[in-house]
Protein backbone atom coordinates (compact mmCIF):
# COMPACT_ATOMS: atom_id res chain seq x y z
CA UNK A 1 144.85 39.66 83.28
CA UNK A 2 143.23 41.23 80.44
CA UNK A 3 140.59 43.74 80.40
CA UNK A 4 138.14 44.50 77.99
CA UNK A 5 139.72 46.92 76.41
CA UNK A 6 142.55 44.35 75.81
CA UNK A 7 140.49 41.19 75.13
CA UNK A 8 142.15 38.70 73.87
CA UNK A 9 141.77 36.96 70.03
CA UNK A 10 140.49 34.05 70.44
CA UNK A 11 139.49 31.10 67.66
CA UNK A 12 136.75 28.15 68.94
CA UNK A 13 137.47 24.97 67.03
CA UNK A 14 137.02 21.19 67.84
CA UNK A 15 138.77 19.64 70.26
CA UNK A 16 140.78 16.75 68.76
CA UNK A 17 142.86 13.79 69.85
CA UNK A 18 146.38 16.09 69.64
CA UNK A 19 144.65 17.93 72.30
CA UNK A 20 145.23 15.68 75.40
CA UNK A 21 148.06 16.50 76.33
CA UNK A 22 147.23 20.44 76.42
CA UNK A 23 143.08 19.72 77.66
CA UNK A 24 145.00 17.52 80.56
CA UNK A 25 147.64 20.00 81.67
CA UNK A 26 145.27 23.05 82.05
CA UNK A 27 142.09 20.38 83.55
CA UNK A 28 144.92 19.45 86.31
CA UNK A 29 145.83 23.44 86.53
CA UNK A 30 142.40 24.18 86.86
CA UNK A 31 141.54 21.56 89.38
CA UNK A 32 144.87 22.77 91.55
CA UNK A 33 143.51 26.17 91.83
CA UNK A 34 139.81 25.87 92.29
CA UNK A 35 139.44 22.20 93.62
CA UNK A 36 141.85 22.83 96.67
CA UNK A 37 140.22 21.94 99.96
CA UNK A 38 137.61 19.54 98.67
CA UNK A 39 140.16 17.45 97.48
CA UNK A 40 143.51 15.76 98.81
CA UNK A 41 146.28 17.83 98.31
CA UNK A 42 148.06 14.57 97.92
CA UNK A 43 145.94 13.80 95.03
CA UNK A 44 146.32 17.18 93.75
CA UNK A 45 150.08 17.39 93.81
CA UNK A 46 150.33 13.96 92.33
CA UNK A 47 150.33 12.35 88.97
CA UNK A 48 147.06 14.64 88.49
CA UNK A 49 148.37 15.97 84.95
CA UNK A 50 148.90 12.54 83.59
CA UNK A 51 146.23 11.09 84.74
CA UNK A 52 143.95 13.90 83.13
CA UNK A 53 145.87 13.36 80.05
CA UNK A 54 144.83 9.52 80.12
CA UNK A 55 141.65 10.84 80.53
CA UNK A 56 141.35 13.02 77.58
CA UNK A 57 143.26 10.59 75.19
CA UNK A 58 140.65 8.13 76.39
CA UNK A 59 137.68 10.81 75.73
CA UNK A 60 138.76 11.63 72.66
CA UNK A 61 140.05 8.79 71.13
CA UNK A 62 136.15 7.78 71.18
CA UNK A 63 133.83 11.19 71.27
CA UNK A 64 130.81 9.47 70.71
CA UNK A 65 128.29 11.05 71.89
CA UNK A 66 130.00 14.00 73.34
CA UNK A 67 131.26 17.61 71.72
CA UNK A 68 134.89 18.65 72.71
CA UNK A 69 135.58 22.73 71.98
CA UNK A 70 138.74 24.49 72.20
CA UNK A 71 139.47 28.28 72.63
CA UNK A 72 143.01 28.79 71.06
CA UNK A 73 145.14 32.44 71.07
CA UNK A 74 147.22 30.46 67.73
CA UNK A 75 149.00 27.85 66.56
CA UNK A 76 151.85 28.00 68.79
CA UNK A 77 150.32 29.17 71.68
CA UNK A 78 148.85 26.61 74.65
CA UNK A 79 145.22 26.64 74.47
CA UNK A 80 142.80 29.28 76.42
CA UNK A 81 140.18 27.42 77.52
CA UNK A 82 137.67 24.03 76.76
CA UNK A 83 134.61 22.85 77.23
CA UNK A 84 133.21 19.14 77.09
CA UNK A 85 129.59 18.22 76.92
CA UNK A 86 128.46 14.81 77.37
CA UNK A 87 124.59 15.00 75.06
CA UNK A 88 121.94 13.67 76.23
CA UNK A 89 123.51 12.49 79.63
CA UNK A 90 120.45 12.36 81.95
CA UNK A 91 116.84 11.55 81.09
CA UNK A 92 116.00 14.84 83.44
CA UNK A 93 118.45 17.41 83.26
CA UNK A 94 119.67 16.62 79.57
CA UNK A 95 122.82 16.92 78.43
CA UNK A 96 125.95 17.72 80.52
CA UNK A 97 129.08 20.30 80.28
CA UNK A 98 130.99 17.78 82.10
CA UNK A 99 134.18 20.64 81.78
CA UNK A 100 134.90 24.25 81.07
CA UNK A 101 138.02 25.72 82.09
CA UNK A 102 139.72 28.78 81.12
CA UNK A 103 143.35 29.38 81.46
CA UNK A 104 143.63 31.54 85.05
CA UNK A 105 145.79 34.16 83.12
CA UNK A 106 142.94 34.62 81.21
CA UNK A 107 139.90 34.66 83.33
CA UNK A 108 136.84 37.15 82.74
CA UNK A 109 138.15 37.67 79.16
CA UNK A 110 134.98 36.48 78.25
CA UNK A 111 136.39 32.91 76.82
CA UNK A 112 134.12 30.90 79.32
CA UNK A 113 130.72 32.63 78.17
CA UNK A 114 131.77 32.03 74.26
CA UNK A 115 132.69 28.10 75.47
CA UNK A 116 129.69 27.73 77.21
CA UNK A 117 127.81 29.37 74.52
CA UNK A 118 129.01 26.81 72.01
CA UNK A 119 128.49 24.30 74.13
CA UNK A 120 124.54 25.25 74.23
CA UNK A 121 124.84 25.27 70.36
CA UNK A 122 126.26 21.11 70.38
CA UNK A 123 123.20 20.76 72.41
CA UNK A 124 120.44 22.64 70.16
CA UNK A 125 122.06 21.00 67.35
CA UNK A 126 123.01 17.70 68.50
CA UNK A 127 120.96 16.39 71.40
CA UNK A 128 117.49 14.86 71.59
CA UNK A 129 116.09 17.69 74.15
CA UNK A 130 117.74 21.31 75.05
CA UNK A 131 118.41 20.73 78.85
CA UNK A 132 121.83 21.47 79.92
CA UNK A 133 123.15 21.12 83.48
CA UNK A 134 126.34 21.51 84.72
CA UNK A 135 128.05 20.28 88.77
CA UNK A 136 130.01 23.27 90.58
CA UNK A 137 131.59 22.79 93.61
CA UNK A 138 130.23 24.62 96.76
CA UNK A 139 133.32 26.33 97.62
CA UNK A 140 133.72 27.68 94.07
CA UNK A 141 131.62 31.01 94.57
CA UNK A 142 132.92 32.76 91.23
CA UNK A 143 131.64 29.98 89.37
CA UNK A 144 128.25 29.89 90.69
CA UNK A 145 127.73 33.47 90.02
CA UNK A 146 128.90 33.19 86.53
CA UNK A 147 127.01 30.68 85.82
CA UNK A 148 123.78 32.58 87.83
CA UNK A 149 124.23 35.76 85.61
CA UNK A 150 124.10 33.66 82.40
CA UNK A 151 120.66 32.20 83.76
CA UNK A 152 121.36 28.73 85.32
CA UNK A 153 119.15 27.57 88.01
CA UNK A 154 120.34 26.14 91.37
CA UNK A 155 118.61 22.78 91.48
CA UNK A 156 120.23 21.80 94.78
CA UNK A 157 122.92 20.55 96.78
CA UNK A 158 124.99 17.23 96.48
CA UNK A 159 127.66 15.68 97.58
CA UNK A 160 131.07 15.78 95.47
CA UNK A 161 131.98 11.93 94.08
CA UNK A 162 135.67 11.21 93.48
CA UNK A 163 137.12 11.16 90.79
CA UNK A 164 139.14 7.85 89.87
CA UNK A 165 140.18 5.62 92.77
CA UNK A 166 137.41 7.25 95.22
CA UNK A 167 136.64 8.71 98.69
CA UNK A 168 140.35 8.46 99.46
CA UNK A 169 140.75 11.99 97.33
CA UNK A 170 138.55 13.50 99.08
CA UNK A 171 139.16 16.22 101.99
CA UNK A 172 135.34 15.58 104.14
CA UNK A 173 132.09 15.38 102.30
CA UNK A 174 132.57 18.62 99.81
CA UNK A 175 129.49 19.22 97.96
CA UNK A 176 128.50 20.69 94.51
CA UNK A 177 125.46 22.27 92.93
CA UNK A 178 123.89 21.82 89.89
CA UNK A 179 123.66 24.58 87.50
CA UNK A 180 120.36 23.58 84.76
CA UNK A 181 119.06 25.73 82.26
CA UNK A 182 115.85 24.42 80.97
CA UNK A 183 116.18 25.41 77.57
CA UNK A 184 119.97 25.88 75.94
CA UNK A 185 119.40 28.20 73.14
CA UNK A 186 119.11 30.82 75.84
CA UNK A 187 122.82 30.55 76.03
CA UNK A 188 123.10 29.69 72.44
CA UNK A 189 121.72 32.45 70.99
CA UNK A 190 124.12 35.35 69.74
CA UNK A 191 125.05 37.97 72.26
CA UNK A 192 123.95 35.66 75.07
């Protein structure tokens, strides 16, 4: 894992249609590792990879509406990290980061706060209002207090919808929060 001291170089570009393949792999790496428990493992240790893959060729085949960013080490190397926000999703809450995942080898290399930061700049830029919200599941504590000490609200408890073919995936009633931040150039804003 790298420290800071050691922090990785890392490039933020658009994501792209070549990029399903990689967005799906690490999505369905992500999901394995954090999602565990609040859904099936059956699910989980499935066709998860290429059905995230059909996902992301489908999202970004037609990004309307949406901004897609990538952290990349190079070239060659698999990607560190992405983040998808859906603009102007709810009429509330504003626009969603419907994903941001960071490679695990590279967690707390600071990749997630310069995703999530971009993200906040699609929204300044793009969207009709700055509200941005994000879901996190209950059982992901790390998450909530990242997303906490870069000033997200919790608006409240809800339960966890499944993804795809429905409740089946599903291990109980998991539940998620939402994250909001009333006003996205706090995150967008340099430094932040």
């Amino acid at each position: 894992m790298p420290t800071s001291t050691s922090r990785p170089r890392i490039a933020l570009r658009p994501g792209t249609a070549d990029d399903a393949a990689s967005i799906g792999a690490l999505h369905a790496d992500s999901w394995r590792r954090h999602y565990r428990g609040a859904y099936a493992d059956s699910y989980l240790d499935g066709e998860l990879v290429a059905e995230r893959q059909a996902v992301w060729s489908a999202r970004l085949a037609d990004p309307a509406g949406t901004e897609t960013i990538i952290a990349c080490r190079g070239e060659a190397e698999p990607i560190a990290g992405f983040a998808h926000v859906v603009l102007d999703h709810d009429p509330v809450w504003g626009s969603l980061v419907d994903n941001l995942h960071v490679s695990h080898d590279l967690h707390r290399a600071g990749i997630g706060r310069r995703l999530l930061a971009e993200a906040a700049r699609a929204v300044v830029r793009r969207a009709a209002t700055d509200r941005l919200h994000l879901w996190v599941l209950e059982q992901n504590v790390a998450a909530q207090r990242f997303y906490l000490a870069l000033g997200a609200q919790n608006e409240g408890r809800h339960p966890v919808t499944a993804a795809g073919a429905g409740p089946s995936r599903l291990v109980g009633t998991p539940a998620k929060f939402r994250m909001a931040w009333p006003d996205a150039s706090t995150l967008a804003a340099p430094g932040a």
